[in-house]
N, C-alpha and C. Protein backbone atom coordinates (compact mmCIF):
# COMPACT_ATOMS: atom_id res chain seq x y z
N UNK A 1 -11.87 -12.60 -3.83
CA UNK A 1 -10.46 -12.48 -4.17
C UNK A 1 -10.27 -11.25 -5.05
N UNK A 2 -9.08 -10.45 -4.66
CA UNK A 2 -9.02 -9.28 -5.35
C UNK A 2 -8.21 -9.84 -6.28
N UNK A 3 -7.75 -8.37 -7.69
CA UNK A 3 -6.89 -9.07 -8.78
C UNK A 3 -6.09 -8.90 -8.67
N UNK A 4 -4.70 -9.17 -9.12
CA UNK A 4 -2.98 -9.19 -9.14
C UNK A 4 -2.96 -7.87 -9.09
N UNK A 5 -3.62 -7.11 -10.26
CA UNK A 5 -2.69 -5.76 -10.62
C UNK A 5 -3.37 -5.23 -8.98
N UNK A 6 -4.52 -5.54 -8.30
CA UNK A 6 -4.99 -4.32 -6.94
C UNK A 6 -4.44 -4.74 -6.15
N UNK A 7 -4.27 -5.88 -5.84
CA UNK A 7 -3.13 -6.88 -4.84
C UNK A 7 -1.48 -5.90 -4.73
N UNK A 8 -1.28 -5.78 -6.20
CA UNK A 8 0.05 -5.42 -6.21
C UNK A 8 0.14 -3.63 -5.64
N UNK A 9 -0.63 -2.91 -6.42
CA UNK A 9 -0.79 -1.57 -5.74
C UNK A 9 -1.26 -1.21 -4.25
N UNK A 10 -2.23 -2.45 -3.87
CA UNK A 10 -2.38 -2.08 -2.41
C UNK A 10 -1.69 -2.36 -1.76
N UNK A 11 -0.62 -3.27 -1.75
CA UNK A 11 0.56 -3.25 -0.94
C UNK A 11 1.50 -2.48 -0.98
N UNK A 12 1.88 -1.58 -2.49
CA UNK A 12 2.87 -0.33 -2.01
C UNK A 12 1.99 0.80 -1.50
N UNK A 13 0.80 1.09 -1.36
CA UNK A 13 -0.02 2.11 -1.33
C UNK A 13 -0.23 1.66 0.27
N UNK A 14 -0.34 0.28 0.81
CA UNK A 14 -0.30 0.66 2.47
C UNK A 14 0.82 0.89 3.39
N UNK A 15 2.19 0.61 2.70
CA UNK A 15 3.39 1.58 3.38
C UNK A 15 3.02 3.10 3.20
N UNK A 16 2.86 3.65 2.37
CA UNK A 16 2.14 4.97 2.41
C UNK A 16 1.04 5.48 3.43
N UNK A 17 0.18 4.77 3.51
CA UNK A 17 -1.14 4.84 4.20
C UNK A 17 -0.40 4.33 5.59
N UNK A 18 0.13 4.02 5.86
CA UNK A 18 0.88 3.58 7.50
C UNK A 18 1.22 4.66 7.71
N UNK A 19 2.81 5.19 6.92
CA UNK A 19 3.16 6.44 7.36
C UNK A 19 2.38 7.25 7.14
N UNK A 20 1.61 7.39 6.60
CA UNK A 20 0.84 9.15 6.66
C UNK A 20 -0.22 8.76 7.97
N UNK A 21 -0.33 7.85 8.33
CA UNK A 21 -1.36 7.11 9.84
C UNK A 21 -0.22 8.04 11.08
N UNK A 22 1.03 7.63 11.11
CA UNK A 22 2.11 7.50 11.67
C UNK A 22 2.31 8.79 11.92
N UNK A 23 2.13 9.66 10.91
CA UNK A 23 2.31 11.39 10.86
C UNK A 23 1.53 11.77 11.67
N UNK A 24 0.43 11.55 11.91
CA UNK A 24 -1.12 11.98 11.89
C UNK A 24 -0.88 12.40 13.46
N UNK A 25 -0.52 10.55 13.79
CA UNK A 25 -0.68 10.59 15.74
C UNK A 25 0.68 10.69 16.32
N UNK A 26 2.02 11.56 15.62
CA UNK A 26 2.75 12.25 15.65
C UNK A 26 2.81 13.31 15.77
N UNK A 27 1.92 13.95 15.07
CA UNK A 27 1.17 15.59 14.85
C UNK A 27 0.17 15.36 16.49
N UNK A 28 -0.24 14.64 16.51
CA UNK A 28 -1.30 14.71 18.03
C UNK A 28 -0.56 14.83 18.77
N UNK A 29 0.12 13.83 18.93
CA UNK A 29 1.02 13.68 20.23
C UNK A 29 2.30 15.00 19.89
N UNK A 30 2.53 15.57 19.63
CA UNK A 30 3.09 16.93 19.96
C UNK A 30 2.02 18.07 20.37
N UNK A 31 0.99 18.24 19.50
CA UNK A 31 0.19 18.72 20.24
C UNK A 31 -0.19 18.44 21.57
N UNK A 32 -0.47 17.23 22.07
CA UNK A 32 -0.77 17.04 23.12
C UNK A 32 0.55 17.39 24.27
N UNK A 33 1.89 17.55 24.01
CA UNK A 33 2.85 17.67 24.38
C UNK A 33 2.97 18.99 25.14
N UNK A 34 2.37 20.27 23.95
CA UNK A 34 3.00 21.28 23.92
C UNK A 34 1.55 21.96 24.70
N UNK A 35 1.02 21.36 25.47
CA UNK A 35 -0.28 22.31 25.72
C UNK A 35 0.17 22.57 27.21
N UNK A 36 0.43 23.83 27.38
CA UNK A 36 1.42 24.38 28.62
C UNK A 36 0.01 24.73 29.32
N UNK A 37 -1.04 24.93 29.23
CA UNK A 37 -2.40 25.12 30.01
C UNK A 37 -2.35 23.21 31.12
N UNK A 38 -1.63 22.35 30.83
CA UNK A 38 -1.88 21.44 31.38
C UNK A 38 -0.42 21.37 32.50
N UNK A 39 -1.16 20.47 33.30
CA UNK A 39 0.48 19.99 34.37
C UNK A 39 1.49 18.81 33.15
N UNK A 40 2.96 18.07 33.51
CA UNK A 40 3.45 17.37 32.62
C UNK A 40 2.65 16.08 33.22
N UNK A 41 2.06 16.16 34.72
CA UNK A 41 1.61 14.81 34.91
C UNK A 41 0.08 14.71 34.05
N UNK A 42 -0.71 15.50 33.57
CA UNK A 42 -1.55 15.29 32.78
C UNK A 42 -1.09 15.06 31.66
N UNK A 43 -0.64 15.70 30.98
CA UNK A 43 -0.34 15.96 29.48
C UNK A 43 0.36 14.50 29.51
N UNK A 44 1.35 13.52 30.47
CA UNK A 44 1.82 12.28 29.90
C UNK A 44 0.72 11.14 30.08
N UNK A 45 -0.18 11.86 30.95
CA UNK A 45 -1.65 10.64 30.77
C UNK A 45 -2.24 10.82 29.41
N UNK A 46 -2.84 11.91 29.20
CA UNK A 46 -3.08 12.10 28.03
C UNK A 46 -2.27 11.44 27.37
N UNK A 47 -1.26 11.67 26.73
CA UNK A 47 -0.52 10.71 26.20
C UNK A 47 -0.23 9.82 25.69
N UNK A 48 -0.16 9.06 27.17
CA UNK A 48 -0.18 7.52 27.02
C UNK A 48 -1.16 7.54 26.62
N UNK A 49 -2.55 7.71 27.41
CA UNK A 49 -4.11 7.07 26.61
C UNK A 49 -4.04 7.36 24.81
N UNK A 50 -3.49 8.32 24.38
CA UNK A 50 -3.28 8.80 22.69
C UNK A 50 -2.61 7.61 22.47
N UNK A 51 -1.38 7.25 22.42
CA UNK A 51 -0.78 6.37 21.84
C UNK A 51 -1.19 5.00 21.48
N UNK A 52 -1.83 4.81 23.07
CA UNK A 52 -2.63 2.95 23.12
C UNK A 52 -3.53 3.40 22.44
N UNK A 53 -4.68 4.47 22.25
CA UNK A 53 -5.65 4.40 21.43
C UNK A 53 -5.14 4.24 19.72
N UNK A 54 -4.08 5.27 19.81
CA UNK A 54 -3.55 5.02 18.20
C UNK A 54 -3.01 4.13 17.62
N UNK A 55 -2.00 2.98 18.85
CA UNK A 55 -2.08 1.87 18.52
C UNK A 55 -2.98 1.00 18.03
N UNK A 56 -3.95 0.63 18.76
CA UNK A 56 -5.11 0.15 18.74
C UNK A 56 -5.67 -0.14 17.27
N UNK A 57 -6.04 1.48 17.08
CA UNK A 57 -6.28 1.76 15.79
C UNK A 57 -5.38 1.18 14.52
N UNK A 58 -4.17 1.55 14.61
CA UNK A 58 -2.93 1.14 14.06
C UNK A 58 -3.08 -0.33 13.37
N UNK A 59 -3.10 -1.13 14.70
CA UNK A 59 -3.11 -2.68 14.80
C UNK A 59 -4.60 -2.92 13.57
N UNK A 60 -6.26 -2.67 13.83
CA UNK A 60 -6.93 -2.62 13.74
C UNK A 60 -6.86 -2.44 11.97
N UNK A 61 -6.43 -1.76 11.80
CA UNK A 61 -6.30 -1.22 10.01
C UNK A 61 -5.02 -1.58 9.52
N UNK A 62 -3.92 -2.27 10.20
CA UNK A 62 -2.99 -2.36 9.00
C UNK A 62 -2.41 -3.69 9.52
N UNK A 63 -2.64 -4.47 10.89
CA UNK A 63 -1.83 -5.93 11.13
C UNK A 63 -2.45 -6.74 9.89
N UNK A 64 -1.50 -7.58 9.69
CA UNK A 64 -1.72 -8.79 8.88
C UNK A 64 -1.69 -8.14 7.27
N UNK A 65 -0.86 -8.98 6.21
CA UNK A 65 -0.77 -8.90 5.17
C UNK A 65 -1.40 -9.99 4.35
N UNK A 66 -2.74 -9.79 4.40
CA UNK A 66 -3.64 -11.19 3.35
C UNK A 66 -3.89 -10.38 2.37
N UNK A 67 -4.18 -11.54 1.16
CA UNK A 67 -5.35 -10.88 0.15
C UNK A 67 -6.96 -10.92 0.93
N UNK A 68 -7.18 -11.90 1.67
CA UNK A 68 -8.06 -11.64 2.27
C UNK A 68 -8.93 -10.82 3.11
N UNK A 69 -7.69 -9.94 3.27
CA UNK A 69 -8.18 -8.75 4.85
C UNK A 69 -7.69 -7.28 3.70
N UNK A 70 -7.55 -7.68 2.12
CA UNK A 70 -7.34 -5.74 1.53
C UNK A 70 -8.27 -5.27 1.26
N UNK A 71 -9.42 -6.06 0.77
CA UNK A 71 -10.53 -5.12 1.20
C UNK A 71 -11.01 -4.02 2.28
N UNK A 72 -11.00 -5.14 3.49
CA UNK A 72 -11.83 -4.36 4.57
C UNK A 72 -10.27 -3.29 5.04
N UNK A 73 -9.40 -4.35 4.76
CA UNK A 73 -8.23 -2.70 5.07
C UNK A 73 -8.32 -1.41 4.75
N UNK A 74 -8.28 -1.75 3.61
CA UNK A 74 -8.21 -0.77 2.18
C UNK A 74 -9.29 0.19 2.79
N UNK A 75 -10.84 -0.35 2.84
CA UNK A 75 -11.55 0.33 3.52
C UNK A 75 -11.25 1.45 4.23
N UNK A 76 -10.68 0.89 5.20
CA UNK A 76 -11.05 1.67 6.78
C UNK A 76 -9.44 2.48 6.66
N UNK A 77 -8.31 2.34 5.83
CA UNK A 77 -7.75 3.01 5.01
C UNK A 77 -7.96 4.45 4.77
N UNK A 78 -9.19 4.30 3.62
CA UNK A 78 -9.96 5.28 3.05
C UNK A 78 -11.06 5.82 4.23
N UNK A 79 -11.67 5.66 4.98
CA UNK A 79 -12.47 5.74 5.95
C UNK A 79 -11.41 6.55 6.61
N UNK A 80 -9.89 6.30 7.18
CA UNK A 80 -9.24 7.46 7.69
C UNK A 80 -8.72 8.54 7.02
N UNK A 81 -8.99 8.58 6.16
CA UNK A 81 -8.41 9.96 5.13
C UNK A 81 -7.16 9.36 4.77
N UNK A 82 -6.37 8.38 4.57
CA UNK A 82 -5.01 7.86 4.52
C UNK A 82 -4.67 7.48 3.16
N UNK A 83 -6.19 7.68 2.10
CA UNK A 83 -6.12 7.38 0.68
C UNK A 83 -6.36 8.73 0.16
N UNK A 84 -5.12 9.10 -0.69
CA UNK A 84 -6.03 9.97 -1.93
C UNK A 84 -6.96 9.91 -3.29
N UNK A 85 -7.70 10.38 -3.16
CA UNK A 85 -8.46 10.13 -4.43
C UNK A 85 -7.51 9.67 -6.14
N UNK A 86 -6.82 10.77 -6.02
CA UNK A 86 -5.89 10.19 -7.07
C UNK A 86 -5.10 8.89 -7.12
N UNK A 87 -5.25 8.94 -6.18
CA UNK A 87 -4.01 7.42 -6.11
C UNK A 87 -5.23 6.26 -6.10
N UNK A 88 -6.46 6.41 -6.07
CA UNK A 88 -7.45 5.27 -6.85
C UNK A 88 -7.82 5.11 -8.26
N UNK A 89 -7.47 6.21 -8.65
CA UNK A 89 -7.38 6.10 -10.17
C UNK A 89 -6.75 4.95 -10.64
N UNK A 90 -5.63 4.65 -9.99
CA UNK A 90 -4.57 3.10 -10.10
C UNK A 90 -5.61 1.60 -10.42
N UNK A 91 -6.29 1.39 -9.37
CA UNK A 91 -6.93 0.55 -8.85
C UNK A 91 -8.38 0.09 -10.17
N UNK A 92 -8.57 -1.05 -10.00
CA UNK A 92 -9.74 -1.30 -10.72
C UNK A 92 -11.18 -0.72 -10.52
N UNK A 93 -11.82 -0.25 -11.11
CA UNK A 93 -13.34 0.54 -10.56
C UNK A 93 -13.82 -0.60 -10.08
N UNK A 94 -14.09 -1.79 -9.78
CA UNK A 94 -14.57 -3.23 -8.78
C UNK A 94 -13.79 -2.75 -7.33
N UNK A 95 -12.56 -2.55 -7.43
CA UNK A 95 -11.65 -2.67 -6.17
C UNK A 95 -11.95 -0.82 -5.15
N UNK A 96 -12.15 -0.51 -6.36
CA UNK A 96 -12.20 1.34 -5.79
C UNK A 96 -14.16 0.95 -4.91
N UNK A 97 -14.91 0.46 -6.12
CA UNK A 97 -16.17 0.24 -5.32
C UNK A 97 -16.51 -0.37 -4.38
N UNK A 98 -15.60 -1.57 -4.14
CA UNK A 98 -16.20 -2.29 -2.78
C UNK A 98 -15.55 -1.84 -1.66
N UNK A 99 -13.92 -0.73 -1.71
CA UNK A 99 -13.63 -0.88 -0.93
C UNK A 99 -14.14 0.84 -0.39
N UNK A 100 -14.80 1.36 -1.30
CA UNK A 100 -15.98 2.74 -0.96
C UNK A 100 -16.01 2.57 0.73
N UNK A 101 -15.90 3.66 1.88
CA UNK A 101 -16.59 3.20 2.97
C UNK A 101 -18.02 3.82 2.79
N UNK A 102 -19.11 2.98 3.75
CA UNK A 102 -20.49 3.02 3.38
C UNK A 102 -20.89 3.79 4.86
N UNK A 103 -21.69 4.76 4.86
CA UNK A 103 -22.61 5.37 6.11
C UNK A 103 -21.49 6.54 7.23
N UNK A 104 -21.67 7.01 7.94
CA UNK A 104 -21.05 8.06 8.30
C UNK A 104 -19.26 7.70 8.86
């Protein structure tokens, strides 16, 4: 169980971490848009496959609002670049350490 005060910051800190997710495969998917080297019937396969994958992902790191699942969120959060370092300064050094991602 995490504590009140990390409970309370990781829930305004993952509307943040959504939209800057949200930017990300916004920024792709125009890229993928604007690549005139392709036909429009590729570039909307491409596409689609971007979106369901970013969904995917999406679903994967941010469905469900438990105290139970802010850890491994929080995680994989930070694992996408979607945390700044500064904005853990907030957080308890217990909550910043477990939710560290571990190996490549």
């Amino acid at each position: 169980m995490i504590k009140e005060s990390d409970w309370k910051r990781f829930s305004r800190l993952k509307e943040t971490a959504l939209d800057r997710y949200c930017e990300r495969a916004l920024a792709d998917c125009r890229a993928t848009m604007e690549q005139d080297d392709r036909s429009n019937h590729e570039r909307f396969l491409d596409l689609y496959e971007q979106v369901r994958e970013a969904d995917k992902r999406l679903a994967f790191i941010f469905d469900g609002h438990a105290r139970s699942k802010a850890l491994d969120q929080f995680t994989c959060m930070r694992r996408e670049g979607l945390i700044e370092d500064a904005e853990l300064e907030a957080f308890t050094t217990e909550f910043e350490e477990k939710t560290r991602p571990q190996g490549p």
